[in-house]
PDB file of N, CA and C in Angstrom:
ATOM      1  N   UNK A   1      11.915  29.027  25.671  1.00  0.00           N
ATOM      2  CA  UNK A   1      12.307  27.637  25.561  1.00  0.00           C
ATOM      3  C   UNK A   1      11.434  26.753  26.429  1.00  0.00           C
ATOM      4  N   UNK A   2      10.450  27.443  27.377  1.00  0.00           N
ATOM      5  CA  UNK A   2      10.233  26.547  28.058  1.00  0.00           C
ATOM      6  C   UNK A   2       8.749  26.110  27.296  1.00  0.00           C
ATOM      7  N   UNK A   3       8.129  26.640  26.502  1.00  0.00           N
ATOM      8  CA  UNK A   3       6.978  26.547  25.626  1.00  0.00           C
ATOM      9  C   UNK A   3       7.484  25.247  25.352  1.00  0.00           C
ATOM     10  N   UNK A   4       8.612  24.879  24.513  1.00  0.00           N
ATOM     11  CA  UNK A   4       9.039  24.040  23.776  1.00  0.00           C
ATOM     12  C   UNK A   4       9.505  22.937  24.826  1.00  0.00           C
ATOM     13  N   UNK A   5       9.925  23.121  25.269  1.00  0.00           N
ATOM     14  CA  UNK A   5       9.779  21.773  26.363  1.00  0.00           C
ATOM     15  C   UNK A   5       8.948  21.163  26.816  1.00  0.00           C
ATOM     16  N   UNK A   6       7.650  21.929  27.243  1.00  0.00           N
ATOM     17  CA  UNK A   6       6.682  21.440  27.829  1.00  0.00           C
ATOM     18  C   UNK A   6       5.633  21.121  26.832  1.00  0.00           C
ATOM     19  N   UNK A   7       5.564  21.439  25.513  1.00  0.00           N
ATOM     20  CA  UNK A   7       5.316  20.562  24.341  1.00  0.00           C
ATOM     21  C   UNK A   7       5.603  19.436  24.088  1.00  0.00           C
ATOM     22  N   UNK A   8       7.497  19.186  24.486  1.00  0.00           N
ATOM     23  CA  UNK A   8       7.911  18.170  23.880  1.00  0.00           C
ATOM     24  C   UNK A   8       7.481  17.083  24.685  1.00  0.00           C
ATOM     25  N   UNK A   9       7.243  17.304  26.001  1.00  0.00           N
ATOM     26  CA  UNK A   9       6.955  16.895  27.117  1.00  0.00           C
ATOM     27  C   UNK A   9       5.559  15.899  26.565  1.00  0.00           C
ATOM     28  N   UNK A  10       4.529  17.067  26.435  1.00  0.00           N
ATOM     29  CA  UNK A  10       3.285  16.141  25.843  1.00  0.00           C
ATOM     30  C   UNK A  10       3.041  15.040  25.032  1.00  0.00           C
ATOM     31  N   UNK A  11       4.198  15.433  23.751  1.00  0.00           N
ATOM     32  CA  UNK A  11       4.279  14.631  22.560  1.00  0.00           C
ATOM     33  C   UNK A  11       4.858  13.056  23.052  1.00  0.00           C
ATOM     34  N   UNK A  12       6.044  13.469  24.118  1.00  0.00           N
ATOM     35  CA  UNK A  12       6.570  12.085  24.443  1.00  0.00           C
ATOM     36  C   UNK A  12       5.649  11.155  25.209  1.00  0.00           C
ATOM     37  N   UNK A  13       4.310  12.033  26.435  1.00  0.00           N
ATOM     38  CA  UNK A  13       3.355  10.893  27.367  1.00  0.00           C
ATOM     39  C   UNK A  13       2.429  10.749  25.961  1.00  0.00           C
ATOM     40  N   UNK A  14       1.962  11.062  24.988  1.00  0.00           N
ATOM     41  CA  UNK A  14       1.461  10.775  24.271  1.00  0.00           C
ATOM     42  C   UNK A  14       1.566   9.378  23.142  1.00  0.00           C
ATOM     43  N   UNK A  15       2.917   9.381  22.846  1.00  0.00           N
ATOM     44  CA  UNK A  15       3.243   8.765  22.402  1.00  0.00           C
ATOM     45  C   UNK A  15       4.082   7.185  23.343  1.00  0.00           C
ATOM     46  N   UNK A  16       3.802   7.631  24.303  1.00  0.00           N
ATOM     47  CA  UNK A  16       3.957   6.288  25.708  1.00  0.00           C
ATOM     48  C   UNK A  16       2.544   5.896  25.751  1.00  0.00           C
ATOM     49  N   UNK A  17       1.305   6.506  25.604  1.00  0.00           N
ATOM     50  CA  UNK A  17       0.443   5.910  25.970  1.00  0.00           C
ATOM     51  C   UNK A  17      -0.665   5.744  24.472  1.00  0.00           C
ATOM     52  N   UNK A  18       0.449   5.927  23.467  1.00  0.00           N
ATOM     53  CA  UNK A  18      -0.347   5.198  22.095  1.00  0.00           C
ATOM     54  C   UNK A  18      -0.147   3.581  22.209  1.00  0.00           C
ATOM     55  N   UNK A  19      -1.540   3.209  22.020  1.00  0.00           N
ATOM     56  CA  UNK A  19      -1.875   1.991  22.192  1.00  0.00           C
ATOM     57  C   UNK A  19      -2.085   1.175  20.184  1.00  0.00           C
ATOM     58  N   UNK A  20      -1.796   0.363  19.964  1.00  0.00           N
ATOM     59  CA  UNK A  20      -2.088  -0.173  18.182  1.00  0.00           C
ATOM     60  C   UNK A  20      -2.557  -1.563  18.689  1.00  0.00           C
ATOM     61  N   UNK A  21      -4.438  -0.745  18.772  1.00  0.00           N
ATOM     62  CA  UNK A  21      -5.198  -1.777  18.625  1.00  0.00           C
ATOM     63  C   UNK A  21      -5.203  -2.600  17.060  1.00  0.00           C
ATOM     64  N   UNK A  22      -6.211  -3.728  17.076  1.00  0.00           N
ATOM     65  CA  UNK A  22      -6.463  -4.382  15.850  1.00  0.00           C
ATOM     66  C   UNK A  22      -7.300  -3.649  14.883  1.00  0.00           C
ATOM     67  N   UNK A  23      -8.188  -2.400  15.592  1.00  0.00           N
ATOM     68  CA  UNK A  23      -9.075  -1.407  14.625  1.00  0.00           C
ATOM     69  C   UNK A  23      -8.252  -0.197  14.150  1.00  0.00           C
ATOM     70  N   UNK A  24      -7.105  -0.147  14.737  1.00  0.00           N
ATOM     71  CA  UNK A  24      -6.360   1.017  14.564  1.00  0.00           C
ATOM     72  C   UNK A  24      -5.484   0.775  13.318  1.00  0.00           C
ATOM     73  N   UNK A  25      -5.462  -0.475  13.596  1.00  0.00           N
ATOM     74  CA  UNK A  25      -4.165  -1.409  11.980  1.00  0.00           C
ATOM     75  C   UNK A  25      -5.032  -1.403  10.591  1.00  0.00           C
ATOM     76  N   UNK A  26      -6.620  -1.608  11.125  1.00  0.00           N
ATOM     77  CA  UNK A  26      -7.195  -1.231  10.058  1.00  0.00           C
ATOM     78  C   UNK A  26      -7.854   0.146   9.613  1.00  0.00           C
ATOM     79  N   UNK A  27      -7.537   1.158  10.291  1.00  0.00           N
ATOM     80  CA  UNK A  27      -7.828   2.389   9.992  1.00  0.00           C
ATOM     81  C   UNK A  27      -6.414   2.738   9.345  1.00  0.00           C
ATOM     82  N   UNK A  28      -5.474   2.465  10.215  1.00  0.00           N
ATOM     83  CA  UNK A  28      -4.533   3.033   9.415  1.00  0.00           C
ATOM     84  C   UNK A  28      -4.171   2.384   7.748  1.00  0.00           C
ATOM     85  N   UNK A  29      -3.923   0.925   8.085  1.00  0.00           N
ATOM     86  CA  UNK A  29      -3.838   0.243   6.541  1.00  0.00           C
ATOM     87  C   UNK A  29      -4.890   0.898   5.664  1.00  0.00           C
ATOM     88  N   UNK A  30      -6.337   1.521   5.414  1.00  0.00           N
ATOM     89  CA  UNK A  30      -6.524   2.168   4.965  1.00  0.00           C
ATOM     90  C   UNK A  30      -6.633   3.399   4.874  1.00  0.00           C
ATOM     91  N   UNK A  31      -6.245   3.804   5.680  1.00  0.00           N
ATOM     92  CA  UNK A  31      -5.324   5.520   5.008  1.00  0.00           C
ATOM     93  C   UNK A  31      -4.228   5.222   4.309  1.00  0.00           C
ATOM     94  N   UNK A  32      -3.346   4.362   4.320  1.00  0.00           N
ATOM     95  CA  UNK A  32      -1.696   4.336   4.326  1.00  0.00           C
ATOM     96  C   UNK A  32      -2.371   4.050   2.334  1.00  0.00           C
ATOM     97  N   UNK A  33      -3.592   3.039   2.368  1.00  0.00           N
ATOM     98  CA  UNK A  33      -3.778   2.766   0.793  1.00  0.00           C
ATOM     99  C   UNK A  33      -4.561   3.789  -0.095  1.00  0.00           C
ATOM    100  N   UNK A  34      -5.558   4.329   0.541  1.00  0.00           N
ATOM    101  CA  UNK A  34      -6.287   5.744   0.311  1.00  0.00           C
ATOM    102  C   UNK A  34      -4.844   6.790  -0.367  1.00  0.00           C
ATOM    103  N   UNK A  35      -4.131   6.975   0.434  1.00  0.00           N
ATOM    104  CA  UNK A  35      -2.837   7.502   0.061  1.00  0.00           C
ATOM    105  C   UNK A  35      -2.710   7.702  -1.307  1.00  0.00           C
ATOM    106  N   UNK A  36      -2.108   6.084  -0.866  1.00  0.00           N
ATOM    107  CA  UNK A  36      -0.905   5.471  -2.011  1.00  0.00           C
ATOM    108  C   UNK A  36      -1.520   5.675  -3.283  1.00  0.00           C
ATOM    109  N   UNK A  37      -2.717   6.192  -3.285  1.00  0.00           N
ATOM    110  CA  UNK A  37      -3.368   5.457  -4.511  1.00  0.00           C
ATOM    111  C   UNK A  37      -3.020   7.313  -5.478  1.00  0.00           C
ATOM    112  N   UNK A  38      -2.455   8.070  -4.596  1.00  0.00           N
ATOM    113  CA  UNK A  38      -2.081   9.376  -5.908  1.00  0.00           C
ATOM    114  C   UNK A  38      -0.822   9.271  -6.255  1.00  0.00           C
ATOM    115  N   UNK A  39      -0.062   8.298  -5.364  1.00  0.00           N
ATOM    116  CA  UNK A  39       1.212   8.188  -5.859  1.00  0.00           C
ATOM    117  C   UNK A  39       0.920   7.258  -6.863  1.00  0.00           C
ATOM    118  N   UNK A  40       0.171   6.488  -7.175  1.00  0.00           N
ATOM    119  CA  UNK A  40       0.075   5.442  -7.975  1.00  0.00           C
ATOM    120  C   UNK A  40      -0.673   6.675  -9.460  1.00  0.00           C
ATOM    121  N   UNK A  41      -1.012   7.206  -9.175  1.00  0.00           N
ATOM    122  CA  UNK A  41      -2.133   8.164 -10.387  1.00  0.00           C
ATOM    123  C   UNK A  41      -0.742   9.186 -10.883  1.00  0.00           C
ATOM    124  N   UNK A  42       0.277   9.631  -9.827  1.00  0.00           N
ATOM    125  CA  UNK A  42       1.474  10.170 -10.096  1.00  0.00           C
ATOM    126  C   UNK A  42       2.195   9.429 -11.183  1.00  0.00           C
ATOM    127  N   UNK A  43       2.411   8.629 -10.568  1.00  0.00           N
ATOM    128  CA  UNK A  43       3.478   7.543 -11.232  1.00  0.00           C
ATOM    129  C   UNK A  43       3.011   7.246 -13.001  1.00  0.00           C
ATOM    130  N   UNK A  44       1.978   7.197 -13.359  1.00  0.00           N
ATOM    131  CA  UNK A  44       1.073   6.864 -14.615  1.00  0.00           C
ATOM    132  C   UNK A  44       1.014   7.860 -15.379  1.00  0.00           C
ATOM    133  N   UNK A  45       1.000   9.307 -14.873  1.00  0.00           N
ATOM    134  CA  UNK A  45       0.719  10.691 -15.343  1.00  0.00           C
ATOM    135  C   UNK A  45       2.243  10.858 -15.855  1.00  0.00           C
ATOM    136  N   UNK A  46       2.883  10.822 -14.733  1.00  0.00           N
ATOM    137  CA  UNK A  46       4.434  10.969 -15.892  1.00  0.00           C
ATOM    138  C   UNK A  46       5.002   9.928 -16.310  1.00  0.00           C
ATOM    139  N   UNK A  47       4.316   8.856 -16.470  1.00  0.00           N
ATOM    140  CA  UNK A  47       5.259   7.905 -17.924  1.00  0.00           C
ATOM    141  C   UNK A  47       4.038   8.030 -18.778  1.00  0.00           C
ATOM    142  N   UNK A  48       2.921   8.579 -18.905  1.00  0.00           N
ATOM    143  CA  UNK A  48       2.122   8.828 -20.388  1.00  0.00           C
ATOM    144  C   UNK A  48       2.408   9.985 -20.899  1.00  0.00           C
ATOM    145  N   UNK A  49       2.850  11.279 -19.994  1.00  0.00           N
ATOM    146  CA  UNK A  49       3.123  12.834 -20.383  1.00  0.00           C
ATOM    147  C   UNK A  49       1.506  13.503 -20.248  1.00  0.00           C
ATOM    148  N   UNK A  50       0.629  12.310 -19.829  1.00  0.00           N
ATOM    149  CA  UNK A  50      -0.704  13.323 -19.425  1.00  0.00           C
ATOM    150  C   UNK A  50      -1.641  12.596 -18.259  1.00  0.00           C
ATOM    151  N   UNK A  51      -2.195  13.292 -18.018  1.00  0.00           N
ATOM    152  CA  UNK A  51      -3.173  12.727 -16.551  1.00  0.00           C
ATOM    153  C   UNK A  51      -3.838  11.493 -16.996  1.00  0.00           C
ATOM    154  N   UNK A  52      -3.422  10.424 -16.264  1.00  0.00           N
ATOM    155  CA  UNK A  52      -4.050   9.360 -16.023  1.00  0.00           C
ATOM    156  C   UNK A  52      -4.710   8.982 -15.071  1.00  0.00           C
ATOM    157  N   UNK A  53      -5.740   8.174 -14.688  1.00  0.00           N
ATOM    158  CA  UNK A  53      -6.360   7.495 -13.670  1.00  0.00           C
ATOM    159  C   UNK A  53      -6.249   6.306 -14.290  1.00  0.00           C
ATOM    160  N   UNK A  54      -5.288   5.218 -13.865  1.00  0.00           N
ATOM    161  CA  UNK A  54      -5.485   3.553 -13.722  1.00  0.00           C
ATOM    162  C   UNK A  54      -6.245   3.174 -13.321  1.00  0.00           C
ATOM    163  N   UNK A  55      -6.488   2.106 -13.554  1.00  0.00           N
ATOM    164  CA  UNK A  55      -7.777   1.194 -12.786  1.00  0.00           C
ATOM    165  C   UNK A  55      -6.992   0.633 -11.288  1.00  0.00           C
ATOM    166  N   UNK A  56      -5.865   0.592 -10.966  1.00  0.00           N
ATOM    167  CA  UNK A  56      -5.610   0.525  -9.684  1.00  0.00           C
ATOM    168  C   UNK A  56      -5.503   1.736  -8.752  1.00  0.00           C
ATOM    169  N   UNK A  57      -5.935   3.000  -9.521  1.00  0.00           N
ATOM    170  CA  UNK A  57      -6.002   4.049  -8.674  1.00  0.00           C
ATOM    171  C   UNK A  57      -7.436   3.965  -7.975  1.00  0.00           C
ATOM    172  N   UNK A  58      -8.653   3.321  -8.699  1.00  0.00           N
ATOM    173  CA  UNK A  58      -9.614   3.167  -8.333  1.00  0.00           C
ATOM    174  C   UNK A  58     -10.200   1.834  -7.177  1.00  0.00           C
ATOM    175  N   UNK A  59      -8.928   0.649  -7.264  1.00  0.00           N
ATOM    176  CA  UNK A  59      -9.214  -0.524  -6.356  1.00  0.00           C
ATOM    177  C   UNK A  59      -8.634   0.195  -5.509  1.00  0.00           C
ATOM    178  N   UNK A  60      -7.734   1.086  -5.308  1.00  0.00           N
ATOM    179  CA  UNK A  60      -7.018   1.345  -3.996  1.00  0.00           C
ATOM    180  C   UNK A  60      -8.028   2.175  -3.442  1.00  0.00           C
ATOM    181  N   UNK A  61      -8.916   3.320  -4.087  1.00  0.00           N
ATOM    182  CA  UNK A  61      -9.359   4.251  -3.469  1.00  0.00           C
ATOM    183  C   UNK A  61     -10.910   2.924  -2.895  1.00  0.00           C
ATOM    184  N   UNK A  62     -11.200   2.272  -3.641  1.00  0.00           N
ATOM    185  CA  UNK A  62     -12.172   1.082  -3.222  1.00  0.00           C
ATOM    186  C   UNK A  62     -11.886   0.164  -1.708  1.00  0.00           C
ATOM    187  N   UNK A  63     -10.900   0.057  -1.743  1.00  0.00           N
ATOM    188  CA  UNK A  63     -10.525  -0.891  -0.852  1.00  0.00           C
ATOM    189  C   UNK A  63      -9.837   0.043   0.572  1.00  0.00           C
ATOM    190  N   UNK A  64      -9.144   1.320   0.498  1.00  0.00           N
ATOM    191  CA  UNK A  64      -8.926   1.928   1.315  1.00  0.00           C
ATOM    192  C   UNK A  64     -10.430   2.203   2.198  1.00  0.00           C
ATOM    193  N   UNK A  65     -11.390   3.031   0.869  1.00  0.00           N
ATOM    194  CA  UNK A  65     -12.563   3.800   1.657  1.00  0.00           C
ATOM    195  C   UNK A  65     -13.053   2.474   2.524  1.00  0.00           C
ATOM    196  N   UNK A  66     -13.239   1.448   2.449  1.00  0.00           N
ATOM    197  CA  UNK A  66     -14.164   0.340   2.807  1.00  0.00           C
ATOM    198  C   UNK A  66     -13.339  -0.074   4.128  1.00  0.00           C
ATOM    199  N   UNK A  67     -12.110   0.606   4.040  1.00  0.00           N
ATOM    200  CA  UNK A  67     -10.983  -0.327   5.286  1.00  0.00           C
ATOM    201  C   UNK A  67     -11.778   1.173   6.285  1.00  0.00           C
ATOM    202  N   UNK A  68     -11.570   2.085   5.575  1.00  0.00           N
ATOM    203  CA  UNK A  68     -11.631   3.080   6.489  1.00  0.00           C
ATOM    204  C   UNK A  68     -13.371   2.680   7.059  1.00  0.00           C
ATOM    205  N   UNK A  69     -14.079   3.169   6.483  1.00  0.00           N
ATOM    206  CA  UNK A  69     -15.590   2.980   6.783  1.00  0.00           C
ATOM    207  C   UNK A  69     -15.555   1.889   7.949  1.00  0.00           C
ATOM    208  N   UNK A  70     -14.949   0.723   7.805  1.00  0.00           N
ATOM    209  CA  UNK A  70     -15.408  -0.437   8.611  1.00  0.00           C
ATOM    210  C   UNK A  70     -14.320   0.394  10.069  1.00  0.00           C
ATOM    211  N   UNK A  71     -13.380   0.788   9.889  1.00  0.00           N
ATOM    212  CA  UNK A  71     -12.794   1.529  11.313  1.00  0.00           C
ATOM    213  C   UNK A  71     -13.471   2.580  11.724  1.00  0.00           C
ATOM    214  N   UNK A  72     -13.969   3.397  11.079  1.00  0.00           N
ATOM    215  CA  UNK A  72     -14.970   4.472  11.376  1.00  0.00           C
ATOM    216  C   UNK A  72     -16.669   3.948  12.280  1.00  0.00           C
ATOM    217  N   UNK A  73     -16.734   3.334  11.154  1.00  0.00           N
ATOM    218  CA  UNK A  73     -18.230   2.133  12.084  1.00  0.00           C
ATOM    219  C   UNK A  73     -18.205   1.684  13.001  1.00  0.00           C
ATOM    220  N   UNK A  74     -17.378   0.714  12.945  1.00  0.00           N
ATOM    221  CA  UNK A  74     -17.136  -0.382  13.555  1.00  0.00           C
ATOM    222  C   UNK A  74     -16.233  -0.007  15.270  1.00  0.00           C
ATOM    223  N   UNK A  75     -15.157   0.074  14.546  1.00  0.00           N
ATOM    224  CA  UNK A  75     -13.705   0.735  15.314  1.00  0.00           C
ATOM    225  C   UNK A  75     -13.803   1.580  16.329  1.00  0.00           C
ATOM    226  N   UNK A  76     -14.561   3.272  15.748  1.00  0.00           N
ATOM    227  CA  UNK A  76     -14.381   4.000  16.561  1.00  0.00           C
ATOM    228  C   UNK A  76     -15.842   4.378  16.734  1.00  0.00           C
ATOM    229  N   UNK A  77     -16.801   4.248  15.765  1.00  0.00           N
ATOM    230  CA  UNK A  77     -18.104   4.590  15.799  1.00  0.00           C
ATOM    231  C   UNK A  77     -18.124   6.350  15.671  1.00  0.00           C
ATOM    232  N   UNK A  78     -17.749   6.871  15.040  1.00  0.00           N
ATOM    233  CA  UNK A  78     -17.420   7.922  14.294  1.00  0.00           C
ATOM    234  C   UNK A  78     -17.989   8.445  13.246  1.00  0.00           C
ATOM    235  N   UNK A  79     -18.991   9.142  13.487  1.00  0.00           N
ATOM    236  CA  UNK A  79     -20.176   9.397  12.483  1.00  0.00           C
ATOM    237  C   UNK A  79     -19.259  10.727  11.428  1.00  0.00           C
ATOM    238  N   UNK A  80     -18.508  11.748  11.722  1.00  0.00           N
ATOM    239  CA  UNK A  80     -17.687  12.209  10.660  1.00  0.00           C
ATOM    240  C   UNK A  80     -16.958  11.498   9.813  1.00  0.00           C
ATOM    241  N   UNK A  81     -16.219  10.680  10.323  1.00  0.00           N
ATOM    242  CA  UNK A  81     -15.245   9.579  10.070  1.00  0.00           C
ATOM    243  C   UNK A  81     -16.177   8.875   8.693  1.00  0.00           C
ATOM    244  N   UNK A  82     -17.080   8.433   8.707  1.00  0.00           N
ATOM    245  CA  UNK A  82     -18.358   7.409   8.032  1.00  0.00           C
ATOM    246  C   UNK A  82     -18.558   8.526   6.622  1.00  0.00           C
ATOM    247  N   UNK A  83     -19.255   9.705   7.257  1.00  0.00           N
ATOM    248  CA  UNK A  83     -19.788  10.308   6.304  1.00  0.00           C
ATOM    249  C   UNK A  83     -18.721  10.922   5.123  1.00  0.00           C
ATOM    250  N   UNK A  84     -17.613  10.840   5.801  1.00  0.00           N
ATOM    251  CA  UNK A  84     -16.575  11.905   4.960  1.00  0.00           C
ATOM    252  C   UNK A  84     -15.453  10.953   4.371  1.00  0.00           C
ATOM    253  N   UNK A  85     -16.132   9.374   4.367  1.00  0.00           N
ATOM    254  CA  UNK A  85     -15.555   8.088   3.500  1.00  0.00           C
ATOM    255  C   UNK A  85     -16.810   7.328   2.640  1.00  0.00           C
ATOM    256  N   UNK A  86     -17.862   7.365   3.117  1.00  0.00           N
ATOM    257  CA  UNK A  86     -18.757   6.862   2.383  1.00  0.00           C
ATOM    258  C   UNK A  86     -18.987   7.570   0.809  1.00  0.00           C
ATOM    259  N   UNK A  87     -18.551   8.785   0.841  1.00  0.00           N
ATOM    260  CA  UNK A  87     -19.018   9.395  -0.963  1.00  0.00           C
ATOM    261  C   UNK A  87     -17.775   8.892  -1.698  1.00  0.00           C
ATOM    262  N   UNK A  88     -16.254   9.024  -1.891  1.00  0.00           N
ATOM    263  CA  UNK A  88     -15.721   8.442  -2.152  1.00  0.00           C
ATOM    264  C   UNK A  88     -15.852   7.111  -2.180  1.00  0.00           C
ATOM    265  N   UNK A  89     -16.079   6.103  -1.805  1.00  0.00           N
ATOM    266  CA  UNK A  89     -16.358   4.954  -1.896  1.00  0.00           C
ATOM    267  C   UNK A  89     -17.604   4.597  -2.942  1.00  0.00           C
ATOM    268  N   UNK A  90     -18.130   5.453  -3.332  1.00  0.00           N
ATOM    269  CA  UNK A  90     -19.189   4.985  -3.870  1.00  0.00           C
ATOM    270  C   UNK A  90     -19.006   5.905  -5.448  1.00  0.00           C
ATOM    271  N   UNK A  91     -18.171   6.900  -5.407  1.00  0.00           N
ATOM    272  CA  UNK A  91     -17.591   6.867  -6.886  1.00  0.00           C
ATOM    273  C   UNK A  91     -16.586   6.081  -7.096  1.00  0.00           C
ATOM    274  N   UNK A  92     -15.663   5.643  -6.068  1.00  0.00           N
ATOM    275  CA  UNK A  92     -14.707   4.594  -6.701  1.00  0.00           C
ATOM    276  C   UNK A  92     -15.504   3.295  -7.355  1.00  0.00           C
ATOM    277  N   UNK A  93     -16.537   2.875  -6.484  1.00  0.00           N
ATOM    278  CA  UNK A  93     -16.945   2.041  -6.964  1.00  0.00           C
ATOM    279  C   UNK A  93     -17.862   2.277  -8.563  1.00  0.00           C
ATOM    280  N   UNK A  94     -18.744   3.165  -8.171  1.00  0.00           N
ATOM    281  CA  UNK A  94     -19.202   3.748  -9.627  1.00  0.00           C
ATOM    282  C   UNK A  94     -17.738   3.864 -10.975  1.00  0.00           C
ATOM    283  N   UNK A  95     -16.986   4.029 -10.711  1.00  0.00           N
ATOM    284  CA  UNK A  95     -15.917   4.283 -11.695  1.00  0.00           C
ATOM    285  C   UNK A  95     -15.324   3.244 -12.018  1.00  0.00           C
ATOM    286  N   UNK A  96     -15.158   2.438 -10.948  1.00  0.00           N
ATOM    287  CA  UNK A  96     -14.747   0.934 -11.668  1.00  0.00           C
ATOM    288  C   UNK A  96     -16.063   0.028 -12.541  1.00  0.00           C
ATOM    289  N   UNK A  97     -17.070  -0.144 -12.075  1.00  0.00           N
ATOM    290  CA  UNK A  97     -18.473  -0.619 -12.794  1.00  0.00           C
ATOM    291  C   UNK A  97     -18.833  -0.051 -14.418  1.00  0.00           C
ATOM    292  N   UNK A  98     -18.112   1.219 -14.412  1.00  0.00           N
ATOM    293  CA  UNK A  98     -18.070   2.025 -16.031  1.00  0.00           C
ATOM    294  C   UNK A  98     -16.987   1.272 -16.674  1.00  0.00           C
ATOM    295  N   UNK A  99     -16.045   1.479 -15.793  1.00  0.00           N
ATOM    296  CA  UNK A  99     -14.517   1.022 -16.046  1.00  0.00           C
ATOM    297  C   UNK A  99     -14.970  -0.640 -17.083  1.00  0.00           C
ATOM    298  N   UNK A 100     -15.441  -1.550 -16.058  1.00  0.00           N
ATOM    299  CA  UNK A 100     -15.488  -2.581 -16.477  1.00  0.00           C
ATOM    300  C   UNK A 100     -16.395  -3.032 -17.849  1.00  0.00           C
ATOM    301  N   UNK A 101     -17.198  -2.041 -17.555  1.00  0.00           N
ATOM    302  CA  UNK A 101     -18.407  -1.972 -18.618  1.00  0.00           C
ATOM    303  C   UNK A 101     -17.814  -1.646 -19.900  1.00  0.00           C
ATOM    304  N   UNK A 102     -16.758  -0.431 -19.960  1.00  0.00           N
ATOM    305  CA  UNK A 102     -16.284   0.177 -21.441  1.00  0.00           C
ATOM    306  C   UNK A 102     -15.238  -1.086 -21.667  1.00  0.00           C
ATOM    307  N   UNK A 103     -14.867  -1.580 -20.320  1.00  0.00           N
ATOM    308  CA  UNK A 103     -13.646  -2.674 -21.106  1.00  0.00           C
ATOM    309  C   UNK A 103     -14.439  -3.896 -21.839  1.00  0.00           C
ATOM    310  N   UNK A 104     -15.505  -4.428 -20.979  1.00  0.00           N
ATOM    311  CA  UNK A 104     -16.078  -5.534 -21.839  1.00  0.00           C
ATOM    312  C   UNK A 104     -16.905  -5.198 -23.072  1.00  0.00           C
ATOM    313  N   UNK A 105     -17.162  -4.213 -23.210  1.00  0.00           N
ATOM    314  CA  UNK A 105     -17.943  -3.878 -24.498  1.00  0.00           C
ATOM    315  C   UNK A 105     -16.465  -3.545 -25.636  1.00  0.00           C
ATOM    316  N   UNK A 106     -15.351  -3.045 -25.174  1.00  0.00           N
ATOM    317  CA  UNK A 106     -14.598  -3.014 -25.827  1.00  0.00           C
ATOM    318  C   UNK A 106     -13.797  -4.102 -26.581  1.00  0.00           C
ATOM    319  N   UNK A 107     -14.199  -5.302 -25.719  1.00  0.00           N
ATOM    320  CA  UNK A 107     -13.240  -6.478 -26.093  1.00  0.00           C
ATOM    321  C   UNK A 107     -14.542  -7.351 -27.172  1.00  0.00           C
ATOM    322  N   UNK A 108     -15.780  -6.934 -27.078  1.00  0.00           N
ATOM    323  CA  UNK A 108     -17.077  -7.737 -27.789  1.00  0.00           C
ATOM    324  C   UNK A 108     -17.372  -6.756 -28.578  1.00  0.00           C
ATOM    325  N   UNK A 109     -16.814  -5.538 -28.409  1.00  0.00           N
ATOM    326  CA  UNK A 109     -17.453  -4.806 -29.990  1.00  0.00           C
ATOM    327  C   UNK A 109     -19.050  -4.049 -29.302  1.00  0.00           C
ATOM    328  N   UNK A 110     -19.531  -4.544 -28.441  1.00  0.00           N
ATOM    329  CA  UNK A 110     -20.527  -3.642 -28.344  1.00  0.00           C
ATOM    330  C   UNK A 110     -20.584  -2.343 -28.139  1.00  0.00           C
ATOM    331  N   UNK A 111     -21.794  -1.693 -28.783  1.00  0.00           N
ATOM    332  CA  UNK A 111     -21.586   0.276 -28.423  1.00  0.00           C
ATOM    333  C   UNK A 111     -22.339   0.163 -27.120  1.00  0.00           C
ATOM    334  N   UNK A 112     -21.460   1.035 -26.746  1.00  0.00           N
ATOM    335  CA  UNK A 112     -22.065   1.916 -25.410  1.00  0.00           C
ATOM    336  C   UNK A 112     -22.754   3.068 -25.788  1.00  0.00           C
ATOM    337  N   UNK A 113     -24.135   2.281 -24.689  1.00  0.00           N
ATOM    338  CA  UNK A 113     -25.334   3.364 -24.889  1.00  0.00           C
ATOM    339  C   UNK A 113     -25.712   4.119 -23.454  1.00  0.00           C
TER     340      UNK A 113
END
């Protein structure tokens, strides 16, 4: 028991001396949207009966990676942090740019080449 005490011990000065800077609100707000965005791909998959990706699964994963990146850069200066948000970010963005492309050719009739 005493393992467990002196654990609990840590968790509590730890959590006395968590500080919620203004870079921390934005690291976290984008994780919290990075997240959200499979509950959102969840949510779509079972009211069609098959795997969907929305186009808001892709602004969230857009707008999370970019919250994160700028806390990673910026925030903590965190070169894992950077590298292991920057590829995601750049297929979300690639996927919305198709996205938009098949929708406007879809609404003008043009073929996609």
């Amino acid at each position: 028991m005493d393992f467990l005490s002196t654990q609990f011990a840590h968790i509590l000065q730890a959590l006395q001396n968590f500080q919620l800077t203004p870079w921390k609100i934005v690291g976290l707000l984008g994780s919290v949207m990075f997240t959200s965005r499979w509950f959102v791909q969840l949510y779509y998959t079972r009211k069609h009966k098959r795997v969907v990706m929305p186009l808001s699964f892709w602004w969230l994963s857009v707008v999370g990676s970019a919250l994160l990146l700028a806390y990673f850069t910026v925030g903590k200066n965190d070169s894992v942090g950077i590298i292991s948000n920057f590829f995601p970010a750049f297929v979300s963005v690639y996927n919305l740019i198709v996205h938009m492309r098949h929708h406007k050719n879809s609404i003008t009739g043009d073929t996609i080449e």
